[in-house]
C-alpha atoms as a PDB file:
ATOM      1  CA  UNK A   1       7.672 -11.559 -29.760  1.00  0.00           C
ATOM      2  CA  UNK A   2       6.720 -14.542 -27.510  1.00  0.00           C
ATOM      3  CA  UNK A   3       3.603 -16.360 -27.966  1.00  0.00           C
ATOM      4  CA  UNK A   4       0.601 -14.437 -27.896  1.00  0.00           C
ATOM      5  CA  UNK A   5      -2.188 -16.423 -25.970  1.00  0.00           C
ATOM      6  CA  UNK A   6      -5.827 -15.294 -27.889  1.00  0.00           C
ATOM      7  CA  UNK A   7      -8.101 -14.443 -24.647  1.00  0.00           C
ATOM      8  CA  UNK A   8     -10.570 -12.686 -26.773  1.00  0.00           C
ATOM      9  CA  UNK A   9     -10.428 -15.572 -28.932  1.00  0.00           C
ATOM     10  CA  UNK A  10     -13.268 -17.205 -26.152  1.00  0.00           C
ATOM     11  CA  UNK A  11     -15.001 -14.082 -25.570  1.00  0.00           C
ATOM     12  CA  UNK A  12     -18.356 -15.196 -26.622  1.00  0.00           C
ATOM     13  CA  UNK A  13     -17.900 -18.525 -24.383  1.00  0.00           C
ATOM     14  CA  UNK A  14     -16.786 -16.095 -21.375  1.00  0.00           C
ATOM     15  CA  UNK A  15     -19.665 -14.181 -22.063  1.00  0.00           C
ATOM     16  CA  UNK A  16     -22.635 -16.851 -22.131  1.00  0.00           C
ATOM     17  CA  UNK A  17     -20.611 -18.091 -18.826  1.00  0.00           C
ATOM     18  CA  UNK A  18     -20.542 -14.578 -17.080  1.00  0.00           C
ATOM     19  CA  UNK A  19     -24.751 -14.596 -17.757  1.00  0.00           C
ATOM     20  CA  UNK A  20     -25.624 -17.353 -16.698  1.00  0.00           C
ATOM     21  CA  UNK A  21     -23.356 -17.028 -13.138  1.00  0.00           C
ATOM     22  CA  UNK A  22     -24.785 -13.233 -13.064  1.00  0.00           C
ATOM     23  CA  UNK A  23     -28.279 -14.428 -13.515  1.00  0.00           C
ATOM     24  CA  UNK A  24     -27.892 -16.710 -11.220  1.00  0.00           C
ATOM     25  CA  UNK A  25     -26.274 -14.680  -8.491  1.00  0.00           C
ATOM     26  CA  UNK A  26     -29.309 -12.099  -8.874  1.00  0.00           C
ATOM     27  CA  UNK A  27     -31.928 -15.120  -8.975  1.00  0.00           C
ATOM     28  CA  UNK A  28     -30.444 -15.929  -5.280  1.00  0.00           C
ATOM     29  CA  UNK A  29     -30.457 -12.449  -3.668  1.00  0.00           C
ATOM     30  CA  UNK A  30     -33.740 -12.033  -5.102  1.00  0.00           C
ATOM     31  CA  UNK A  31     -35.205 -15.607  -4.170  1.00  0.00           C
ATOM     32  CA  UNK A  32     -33.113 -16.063  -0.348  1.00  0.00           C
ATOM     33  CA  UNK A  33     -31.599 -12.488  -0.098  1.00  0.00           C
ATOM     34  CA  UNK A  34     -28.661 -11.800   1.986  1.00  0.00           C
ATOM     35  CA  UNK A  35     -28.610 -12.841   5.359  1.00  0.00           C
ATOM     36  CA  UNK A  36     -28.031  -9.558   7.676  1.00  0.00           C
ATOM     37  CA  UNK A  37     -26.184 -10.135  10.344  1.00  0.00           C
ATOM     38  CA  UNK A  38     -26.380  -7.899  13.641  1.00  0.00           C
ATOM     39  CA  UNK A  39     -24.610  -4.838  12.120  1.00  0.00           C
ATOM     40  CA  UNK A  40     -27.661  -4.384  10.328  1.00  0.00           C
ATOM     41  CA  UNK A  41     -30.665  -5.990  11.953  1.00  0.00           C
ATOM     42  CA  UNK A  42     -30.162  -5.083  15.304  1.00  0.00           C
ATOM     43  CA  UNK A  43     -29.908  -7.188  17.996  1.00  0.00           C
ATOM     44  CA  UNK A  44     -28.494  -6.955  22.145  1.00  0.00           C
ATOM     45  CA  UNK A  45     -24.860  -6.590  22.379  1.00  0.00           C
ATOM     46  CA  UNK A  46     -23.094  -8.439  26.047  1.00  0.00           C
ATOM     47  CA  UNK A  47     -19.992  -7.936  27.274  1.00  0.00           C
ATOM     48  CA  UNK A  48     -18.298 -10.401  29.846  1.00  0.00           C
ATOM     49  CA  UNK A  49     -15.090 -10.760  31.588  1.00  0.00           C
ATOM     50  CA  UNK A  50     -13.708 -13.833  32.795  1.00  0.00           C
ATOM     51  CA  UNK A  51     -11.305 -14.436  35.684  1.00  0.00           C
ATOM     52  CA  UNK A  52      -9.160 -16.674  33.226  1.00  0.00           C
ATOM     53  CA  UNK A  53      -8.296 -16.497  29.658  1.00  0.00           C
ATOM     54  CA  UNK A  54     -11.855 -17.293  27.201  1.00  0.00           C
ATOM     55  CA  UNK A  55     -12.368 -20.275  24.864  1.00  0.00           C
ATOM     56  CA  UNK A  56     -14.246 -18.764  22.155  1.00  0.00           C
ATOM     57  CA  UNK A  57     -14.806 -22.025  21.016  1.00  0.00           C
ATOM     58  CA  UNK A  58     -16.495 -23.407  24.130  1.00  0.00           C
ATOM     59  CA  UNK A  59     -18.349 -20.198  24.396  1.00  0.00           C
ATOM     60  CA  UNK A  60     -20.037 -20.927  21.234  1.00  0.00           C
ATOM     61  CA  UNK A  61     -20.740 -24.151  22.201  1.00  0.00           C
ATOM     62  CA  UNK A  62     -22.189 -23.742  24.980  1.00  0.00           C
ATOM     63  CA  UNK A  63     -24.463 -21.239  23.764  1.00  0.00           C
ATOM     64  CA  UNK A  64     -24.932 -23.274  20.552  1.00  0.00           C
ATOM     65  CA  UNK A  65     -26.289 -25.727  22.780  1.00  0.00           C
ATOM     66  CA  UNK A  66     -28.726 -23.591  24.749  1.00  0.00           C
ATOM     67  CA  UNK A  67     -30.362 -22.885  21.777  1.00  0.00           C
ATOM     68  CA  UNK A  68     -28.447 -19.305  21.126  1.00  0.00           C
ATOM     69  CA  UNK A  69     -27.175 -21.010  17.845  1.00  0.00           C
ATOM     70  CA  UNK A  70     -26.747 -17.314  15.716  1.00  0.00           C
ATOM     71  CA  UNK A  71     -24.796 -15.813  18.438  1.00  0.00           C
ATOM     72  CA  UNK A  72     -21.386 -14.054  17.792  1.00  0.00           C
ATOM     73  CA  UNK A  73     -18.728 -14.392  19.944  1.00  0.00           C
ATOM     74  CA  UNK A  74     -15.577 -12.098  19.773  1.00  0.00           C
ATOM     75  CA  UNK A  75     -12.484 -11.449  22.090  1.00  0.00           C
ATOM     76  CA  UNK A  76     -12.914  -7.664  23.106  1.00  0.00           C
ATOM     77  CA  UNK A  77      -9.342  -6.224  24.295  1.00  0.00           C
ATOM     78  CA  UNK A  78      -7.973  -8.763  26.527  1.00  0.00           C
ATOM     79  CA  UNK A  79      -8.211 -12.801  26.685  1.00  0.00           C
ATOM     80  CA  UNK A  80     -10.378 -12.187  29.837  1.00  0.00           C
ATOM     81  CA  UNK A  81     -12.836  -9.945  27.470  1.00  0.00           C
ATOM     82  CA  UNK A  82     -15.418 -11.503  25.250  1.00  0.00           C
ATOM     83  CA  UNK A  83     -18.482  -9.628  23.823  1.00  0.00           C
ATOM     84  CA  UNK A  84     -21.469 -11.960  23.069  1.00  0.00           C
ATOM     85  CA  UNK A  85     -23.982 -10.486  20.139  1.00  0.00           C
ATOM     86  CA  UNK A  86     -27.408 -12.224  19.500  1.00  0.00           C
ATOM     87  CA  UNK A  87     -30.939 -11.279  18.473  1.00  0.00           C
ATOM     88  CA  UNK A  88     -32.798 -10.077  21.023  1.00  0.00           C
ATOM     89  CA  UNK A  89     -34.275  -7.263  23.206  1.00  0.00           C
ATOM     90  CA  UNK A  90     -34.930  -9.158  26.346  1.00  0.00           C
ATOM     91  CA  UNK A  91     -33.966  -6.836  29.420  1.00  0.00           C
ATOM     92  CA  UNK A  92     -32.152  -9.542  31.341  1.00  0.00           C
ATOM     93  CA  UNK A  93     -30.530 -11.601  28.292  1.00  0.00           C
ATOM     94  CA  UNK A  94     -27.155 -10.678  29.975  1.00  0.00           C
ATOM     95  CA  UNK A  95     -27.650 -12.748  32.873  1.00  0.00           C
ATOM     96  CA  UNK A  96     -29.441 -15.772  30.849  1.00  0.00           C
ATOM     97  CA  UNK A  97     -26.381 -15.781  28.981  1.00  0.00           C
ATOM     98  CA  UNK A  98     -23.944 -15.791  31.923  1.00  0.00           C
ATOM     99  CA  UNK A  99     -25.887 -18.599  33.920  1.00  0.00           C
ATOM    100  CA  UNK A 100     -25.741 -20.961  30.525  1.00  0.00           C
ATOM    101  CA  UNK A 101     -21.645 -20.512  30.681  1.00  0.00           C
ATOM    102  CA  UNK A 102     -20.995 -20.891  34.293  1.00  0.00           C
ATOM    103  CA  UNK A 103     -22.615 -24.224  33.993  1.00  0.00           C
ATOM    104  CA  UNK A 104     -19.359 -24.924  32.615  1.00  0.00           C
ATOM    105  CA  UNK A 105     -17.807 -24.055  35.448  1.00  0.00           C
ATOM    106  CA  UNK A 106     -15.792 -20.747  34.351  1.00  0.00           C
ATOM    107  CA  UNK A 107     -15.703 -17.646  36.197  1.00  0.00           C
ATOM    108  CA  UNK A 108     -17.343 -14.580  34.673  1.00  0.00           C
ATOM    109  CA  UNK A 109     -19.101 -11.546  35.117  1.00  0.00           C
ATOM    110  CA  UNK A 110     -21.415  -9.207  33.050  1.00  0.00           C
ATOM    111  CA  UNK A 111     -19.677  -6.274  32.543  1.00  0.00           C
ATOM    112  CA  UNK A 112     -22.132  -4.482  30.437  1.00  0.00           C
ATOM    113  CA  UNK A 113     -25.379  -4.788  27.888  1.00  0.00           C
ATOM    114  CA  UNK A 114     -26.433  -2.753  24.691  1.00  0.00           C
ATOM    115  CA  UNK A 115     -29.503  -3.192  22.826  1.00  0.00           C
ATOM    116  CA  UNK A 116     -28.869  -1.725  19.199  1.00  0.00           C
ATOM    117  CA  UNK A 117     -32.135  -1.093  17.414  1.00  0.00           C
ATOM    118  CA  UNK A 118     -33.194  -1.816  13.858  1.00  0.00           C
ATOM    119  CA  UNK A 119     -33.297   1.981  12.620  1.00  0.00           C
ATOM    120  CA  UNK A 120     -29.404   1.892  13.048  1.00  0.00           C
ATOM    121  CA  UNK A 121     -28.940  -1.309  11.227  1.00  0.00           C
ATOM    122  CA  UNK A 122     -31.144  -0.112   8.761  1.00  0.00           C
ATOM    123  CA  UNK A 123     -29.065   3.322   8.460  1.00  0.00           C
ATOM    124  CA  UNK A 124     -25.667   1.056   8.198  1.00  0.00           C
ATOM    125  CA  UNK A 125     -26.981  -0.832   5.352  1.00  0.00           C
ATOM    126  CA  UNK A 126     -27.936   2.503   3.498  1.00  0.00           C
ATOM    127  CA  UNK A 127     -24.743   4.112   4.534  1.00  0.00           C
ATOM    128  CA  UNK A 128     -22.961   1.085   3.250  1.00  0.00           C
ATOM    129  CA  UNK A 129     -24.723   0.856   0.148  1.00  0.00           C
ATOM    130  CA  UNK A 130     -24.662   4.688  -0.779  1.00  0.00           C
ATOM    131  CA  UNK A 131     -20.700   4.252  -0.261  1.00  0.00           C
ATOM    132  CA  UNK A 132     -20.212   1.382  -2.660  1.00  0.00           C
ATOM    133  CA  UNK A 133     -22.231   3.452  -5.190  1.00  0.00           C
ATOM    134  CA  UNK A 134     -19.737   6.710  -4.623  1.00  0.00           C
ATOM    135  CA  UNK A 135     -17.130   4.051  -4.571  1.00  0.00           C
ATOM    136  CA  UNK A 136     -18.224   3.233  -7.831  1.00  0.00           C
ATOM    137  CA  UNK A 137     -19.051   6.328  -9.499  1.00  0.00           C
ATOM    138  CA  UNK A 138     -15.252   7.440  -8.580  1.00  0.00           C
ATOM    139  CA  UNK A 139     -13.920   5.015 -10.277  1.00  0.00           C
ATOM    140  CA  UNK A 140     -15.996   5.891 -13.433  1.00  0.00           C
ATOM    141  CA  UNK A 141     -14.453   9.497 -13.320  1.00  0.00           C
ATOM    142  CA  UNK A 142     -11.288   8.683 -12.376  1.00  0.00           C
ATOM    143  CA  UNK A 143     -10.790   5.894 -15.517  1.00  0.00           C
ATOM    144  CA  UNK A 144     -12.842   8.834 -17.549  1.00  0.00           C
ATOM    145  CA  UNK A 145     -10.147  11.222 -16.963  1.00  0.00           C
ATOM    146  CA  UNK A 146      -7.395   9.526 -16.897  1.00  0.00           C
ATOM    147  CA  UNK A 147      -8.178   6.917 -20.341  1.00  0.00           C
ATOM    148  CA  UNK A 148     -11.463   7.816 -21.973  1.00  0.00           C
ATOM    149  CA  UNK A 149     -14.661   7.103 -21.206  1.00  0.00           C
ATOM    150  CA  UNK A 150     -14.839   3.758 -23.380  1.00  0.00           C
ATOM    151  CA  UNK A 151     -12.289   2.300 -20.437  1.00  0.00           C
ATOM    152  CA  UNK A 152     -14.930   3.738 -17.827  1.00  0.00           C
ATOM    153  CA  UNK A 153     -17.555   2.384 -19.132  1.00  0.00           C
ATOM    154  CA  UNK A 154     -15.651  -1.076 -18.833  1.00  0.00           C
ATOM    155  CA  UNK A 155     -14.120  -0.889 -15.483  1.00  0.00           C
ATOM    156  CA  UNK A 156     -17.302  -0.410 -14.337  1.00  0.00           C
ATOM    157  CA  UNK A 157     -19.537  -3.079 -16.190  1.00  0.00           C
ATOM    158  CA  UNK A 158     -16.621  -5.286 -14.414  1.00  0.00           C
ATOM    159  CA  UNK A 159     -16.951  -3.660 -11.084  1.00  0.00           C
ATOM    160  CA  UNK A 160     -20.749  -4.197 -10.517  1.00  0.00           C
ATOM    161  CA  UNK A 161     -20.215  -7.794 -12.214  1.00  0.00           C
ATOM    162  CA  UNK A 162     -17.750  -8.510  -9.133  1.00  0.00           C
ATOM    163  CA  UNK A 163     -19.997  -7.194  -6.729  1.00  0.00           C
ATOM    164  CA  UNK A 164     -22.991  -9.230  -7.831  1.00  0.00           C
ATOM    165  CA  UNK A 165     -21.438 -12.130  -8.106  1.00  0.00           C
ATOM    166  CA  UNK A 166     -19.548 -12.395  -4.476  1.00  0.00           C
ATOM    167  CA  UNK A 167     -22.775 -10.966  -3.349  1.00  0.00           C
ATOM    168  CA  UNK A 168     -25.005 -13.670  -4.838  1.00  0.00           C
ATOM    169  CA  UNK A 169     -22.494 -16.604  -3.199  1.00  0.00           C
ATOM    170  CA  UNK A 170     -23.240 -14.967   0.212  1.00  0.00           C
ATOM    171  CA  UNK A 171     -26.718 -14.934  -0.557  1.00  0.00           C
ATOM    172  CA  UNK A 172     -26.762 -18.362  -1.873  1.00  0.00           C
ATOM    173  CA  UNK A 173     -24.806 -20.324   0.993  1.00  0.00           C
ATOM    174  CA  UNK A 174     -26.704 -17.465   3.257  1.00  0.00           C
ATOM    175  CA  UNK A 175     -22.635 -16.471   4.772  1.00  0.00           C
ATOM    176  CA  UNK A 176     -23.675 -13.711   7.189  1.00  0.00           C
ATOM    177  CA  UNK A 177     -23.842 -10.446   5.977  1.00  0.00           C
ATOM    178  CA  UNK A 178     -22.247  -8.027   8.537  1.00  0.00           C
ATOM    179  CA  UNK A 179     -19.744  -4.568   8.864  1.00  0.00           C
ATOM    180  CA  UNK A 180     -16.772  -6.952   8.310  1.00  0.00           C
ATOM    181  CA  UNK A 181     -18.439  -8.445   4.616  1.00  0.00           C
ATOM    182  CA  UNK A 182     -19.404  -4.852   3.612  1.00  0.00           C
ATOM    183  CA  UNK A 183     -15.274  -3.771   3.996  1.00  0.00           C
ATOM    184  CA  UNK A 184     -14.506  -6.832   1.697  1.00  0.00           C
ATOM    185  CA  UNK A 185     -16.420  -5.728  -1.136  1.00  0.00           C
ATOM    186  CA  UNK A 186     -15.054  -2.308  -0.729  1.00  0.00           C
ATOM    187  CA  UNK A 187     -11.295  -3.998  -0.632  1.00  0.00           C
ATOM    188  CA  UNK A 188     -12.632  -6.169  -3.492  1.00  0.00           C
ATOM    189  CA  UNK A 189     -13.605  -2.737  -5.755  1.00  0.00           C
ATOM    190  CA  UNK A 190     -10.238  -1.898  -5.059  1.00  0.00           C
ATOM    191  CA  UNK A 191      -8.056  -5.265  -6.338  1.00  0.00           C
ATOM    192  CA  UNK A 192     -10.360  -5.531  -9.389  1.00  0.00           C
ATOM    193  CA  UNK A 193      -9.779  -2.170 -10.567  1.00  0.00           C
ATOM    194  CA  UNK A 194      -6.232  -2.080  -9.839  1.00  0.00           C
ATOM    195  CA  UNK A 195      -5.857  -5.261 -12.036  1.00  0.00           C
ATOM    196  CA  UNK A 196      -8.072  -3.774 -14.809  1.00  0.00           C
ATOM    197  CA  UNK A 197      -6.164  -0.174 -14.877  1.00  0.00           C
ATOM    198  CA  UNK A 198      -3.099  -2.428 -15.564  1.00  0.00           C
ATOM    199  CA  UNK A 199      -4.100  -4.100 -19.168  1.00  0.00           C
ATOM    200  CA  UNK A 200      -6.140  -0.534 -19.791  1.00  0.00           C
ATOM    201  CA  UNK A 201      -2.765   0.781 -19.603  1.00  0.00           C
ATOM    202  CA  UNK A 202      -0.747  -1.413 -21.952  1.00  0.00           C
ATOM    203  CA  UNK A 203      -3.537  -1.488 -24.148  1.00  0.00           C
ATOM    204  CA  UNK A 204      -3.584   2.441 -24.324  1.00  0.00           C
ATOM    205  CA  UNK A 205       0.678   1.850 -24.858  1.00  0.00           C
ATOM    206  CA  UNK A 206       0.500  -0.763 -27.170  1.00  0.00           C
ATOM    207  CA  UNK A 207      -2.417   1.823 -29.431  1.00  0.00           C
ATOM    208  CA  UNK A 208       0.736   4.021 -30.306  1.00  0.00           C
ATOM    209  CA  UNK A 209       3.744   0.432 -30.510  1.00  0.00           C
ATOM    210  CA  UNK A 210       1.319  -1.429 -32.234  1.00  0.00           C
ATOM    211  CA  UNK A 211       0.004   1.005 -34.990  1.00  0.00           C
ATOM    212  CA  UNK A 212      -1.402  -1.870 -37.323  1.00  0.00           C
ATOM    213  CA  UNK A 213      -2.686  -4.674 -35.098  1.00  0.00           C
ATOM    214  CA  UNK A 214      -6.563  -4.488 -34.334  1.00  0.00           C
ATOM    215  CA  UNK A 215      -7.919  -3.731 -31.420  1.00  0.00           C
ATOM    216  CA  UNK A 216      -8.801  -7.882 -30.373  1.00  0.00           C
ATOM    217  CA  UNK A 217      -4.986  -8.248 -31.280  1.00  0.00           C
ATOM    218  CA  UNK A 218      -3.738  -5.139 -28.957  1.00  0.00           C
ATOM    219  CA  UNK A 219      -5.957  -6.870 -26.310  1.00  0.00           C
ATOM    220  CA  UNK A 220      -4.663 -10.420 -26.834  1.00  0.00           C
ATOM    221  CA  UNK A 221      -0.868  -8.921 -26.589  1.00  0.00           C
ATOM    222  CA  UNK A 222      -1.481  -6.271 -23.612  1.00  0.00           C
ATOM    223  CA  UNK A 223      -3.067  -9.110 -21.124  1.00  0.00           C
ATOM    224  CA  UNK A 224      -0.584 -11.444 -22.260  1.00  0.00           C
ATOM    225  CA  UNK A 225       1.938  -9.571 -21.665  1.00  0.00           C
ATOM    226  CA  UNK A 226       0.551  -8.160 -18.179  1.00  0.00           C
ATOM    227  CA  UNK A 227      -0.512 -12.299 -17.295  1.00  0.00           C
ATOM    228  CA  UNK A 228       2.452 -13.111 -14.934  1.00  0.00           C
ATOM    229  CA  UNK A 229       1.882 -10.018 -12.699  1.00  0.00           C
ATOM    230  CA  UNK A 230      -1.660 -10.629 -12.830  1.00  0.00           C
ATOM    231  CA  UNK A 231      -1.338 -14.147 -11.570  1.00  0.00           C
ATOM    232  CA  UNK A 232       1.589 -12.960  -9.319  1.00  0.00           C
ATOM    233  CA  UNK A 233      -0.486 -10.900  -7.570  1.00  0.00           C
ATOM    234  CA  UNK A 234      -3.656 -12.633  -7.251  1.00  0.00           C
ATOM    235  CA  UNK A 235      -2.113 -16.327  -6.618  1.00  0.00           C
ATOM    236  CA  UNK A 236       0.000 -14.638  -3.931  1.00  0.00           C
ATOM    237  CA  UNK A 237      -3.014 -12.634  -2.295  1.00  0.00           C
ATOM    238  CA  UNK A 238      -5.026 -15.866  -2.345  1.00  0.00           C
ATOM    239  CA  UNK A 239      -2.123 -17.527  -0.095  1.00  0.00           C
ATOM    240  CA  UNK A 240      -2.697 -14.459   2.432  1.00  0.00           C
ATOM    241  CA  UNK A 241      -6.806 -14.783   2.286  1.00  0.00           C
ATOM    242  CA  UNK A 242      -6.585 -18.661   2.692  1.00  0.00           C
ATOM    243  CA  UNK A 243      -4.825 -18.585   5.475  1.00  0.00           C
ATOM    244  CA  UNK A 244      -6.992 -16.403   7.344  1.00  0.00           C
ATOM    245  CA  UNK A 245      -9.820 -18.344   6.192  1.00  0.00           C
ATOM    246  CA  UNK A 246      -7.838 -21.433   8.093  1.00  0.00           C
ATOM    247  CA  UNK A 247      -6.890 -19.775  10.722  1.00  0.00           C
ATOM    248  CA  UNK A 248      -9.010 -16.754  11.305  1.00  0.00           C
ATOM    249  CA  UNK A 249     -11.827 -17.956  12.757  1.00  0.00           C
ATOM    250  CA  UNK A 250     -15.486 -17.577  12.666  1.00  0.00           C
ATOM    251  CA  UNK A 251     -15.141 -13.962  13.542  1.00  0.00           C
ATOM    252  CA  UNK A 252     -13.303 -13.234  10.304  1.00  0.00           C
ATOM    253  CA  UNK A 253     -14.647 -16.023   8.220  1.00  0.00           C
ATOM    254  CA  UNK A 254     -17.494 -13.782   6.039  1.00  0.00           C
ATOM    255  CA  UNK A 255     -15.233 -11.245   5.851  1.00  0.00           C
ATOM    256  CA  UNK A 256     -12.292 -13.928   4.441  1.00  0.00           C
ATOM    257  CA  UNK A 257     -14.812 -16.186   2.285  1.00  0.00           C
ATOM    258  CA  UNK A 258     -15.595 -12.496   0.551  1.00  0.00           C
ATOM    259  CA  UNK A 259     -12.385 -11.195   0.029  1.00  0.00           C
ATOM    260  CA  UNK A 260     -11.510 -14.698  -1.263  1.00  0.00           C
ATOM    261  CA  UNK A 261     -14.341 -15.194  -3.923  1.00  0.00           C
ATOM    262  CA  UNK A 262     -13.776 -11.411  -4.953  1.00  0.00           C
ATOM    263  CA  UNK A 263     -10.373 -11.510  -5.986  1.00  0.00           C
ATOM    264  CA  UNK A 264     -11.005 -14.598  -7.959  1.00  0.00           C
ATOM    265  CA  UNK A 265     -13.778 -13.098  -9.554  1.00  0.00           C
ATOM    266  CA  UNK A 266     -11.277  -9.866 -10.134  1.00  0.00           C
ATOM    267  CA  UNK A 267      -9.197 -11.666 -11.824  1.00  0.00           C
ATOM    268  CA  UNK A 268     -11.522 -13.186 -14.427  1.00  0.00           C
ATOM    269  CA  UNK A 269     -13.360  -9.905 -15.136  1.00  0.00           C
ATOM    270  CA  UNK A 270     -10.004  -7.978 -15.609  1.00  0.00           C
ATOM    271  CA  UNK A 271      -9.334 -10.202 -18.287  1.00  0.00           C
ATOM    272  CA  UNK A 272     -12.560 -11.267 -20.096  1.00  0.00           C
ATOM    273  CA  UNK A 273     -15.215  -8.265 -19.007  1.00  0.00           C
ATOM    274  CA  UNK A 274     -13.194  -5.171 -19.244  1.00  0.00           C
ATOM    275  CA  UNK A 275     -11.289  -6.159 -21.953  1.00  0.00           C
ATOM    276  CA  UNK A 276     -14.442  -7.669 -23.684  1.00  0.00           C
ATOM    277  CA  UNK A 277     -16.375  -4.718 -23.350  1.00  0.00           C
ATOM    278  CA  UNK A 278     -13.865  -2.081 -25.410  1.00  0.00           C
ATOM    279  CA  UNK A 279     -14.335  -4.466 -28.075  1.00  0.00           C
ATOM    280  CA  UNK A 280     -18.134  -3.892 -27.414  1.00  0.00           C
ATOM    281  CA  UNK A 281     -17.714   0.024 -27.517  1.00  0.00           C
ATOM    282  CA  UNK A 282     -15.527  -0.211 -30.424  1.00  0.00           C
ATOM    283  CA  UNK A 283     -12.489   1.442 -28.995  1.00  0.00           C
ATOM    284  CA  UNK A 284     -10.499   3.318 -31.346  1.00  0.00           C
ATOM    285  CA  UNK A 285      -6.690   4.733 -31.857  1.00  0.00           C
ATOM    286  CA  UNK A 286      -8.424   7.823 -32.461  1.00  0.00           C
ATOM    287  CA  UNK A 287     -10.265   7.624 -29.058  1.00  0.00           C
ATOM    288  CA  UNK A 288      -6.679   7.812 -27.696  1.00  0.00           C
ATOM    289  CA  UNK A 289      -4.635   9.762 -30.589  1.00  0.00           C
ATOM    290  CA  UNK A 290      -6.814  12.410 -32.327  1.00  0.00           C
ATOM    291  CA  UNK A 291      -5.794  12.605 -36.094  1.00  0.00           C
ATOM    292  CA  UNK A 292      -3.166  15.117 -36.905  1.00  0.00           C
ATOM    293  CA  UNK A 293      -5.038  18.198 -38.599  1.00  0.00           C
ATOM    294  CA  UNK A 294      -2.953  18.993 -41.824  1.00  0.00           C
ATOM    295  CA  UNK A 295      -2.994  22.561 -43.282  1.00  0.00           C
ATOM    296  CA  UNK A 296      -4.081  22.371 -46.912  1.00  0.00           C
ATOM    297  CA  UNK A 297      -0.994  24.118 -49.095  1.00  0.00           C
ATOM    298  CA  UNK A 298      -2.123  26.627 -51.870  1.00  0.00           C
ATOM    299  CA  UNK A 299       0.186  25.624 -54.609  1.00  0.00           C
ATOM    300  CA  UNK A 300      -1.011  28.572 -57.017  1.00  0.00           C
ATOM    301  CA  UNK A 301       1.478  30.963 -57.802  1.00  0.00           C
END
């Protein structure tokens, strides 16, 4: 057998380490909180057309500049199509808007403004959260029925590690919060588990190859031997995320600097919190193989 690297080996170290970053991720959504963007706080919603191809860039700018610093500007359809979003109920925000950018000298037009009010940010956020909890709770059955419970149990002390973790980074470099952030943690749920469901299931194979190694050396062997797809996939998803946290722009960069932070968090608690916690819950062969009854022979003639 090749080397065997001992991952449990610096479980205890892993562990003090996943406290005190989980601590401190909770300390910051407590303390700062997350910062809502206009998904879920409401705000007025402007759409424009210009008579040339947009600079999204300038846009910002210029609004930056006229002291509409947290406004979000997107291409909406075409070039010619931008849709400005910014806190605010003001009637005739449209217009200020439009007079700050012709002062540039471009051609535009307000094509239409929305006001979205609080109550539906508010019900986003709770539909949001109440997903990510069914989200979860899935993924507890699911590993329930398909391992045992023990593996549920560790998936999912993994899962909500992941999730309070990338969301305590948001909260402490206050990254906006919006509809795009909220799919990354979903898409986050997803890599993580799909990475932990691989070593559960070489540690469940290696429970009937590997009939007299304990359960810290099963563990050790599975992840080792599951290590170069692991870092295949995540080195190789990282490439994809980086690059559209170069190039994607500040429309996609919450929803990149999520996605990124997730899977490297993933990919740590695949390893040292799932794993770590079956040795917590004492996982068993016989969890996995029930003992053979034998029938007791009556020798008496």
């Amino acid at each position: 057998m090749n080397r065997v690297i001992n991952f449990m080996g610096v479980r205890k170290i892993a562990l003090a380490l996943t406290l005190i970053v989980t601590f401190i991720a909770l300390g910051s959504l407590v303390v700062k909180g997350l910062n809502f963007g206009l998904d879920f706080t409401g705000g007025t919603q402007i759409e424009l057309a210009y008579e040339q191809p947009a600079d999204l860039s300038s846009i910002r700018r210029n609004l930056a500049g006229a002291g509409y610093g947290d406004a979000v500007v997107q291409s909406f359809g075409a070039t010619t199509e931008v849709v400005v979003r910014m806190q605010g109920d003001d009637a005739d925000l449209g217009n200020k808007v439009a007079t700050v950018l012709q002062q540039s000298g471009d051609k535009l037009q307000v094509k239409k403004v929305e006001f979205v009010g609080p109550q539906v940010g508010e019900e986003l956020r709770d539909q949001g959260g109440l997903g990510m909890l069914l989200a979860l709770g899935g993924v507890m059955l699911y590993l329930a029925f398909r391992f045992q419970w023990k593996f549920s149990m560790g998936a999912f002390i993994s899962l909500v590690h992941d999730v309070i973790v990338t969301l305590g980074i948001l909260s402490f470099f206050q990254i906006t919060f919006d509809l795009t952030v909220l799919a990354a943690l979903l898409a986050i749920i997803g890599y993580s588990l799909n990475d932990t469901i691989v070593v559960f299931d070489r540690v469940r194979e290696n429970f009937r190859v590997l009939r007299k190694a304990s359960l810290i050396e099963n563990i050790n062997i599975s992840t080792t031997q599951t290590l170069l797809r692991t870092l295949a996939t995540s080195i190789s998803t990282l490439l994809a995320i980086g690059a559209l946290l170069v190039f994607g722009g500040d429309n996609l960069f919450g929803f990149a600097i999520a996605l990124f932070m997730g899977v490297l968090v993933g990919t740590y608690s695949s390893i040292y919190i799932s794993n770590a916690a079956l040795i917590w819950l004492d996982l068993t062969v016989e969890d996995l193989i029930p003992p053979v009854a034998t029938e007791e022979v009556d020798e008496r003639p």
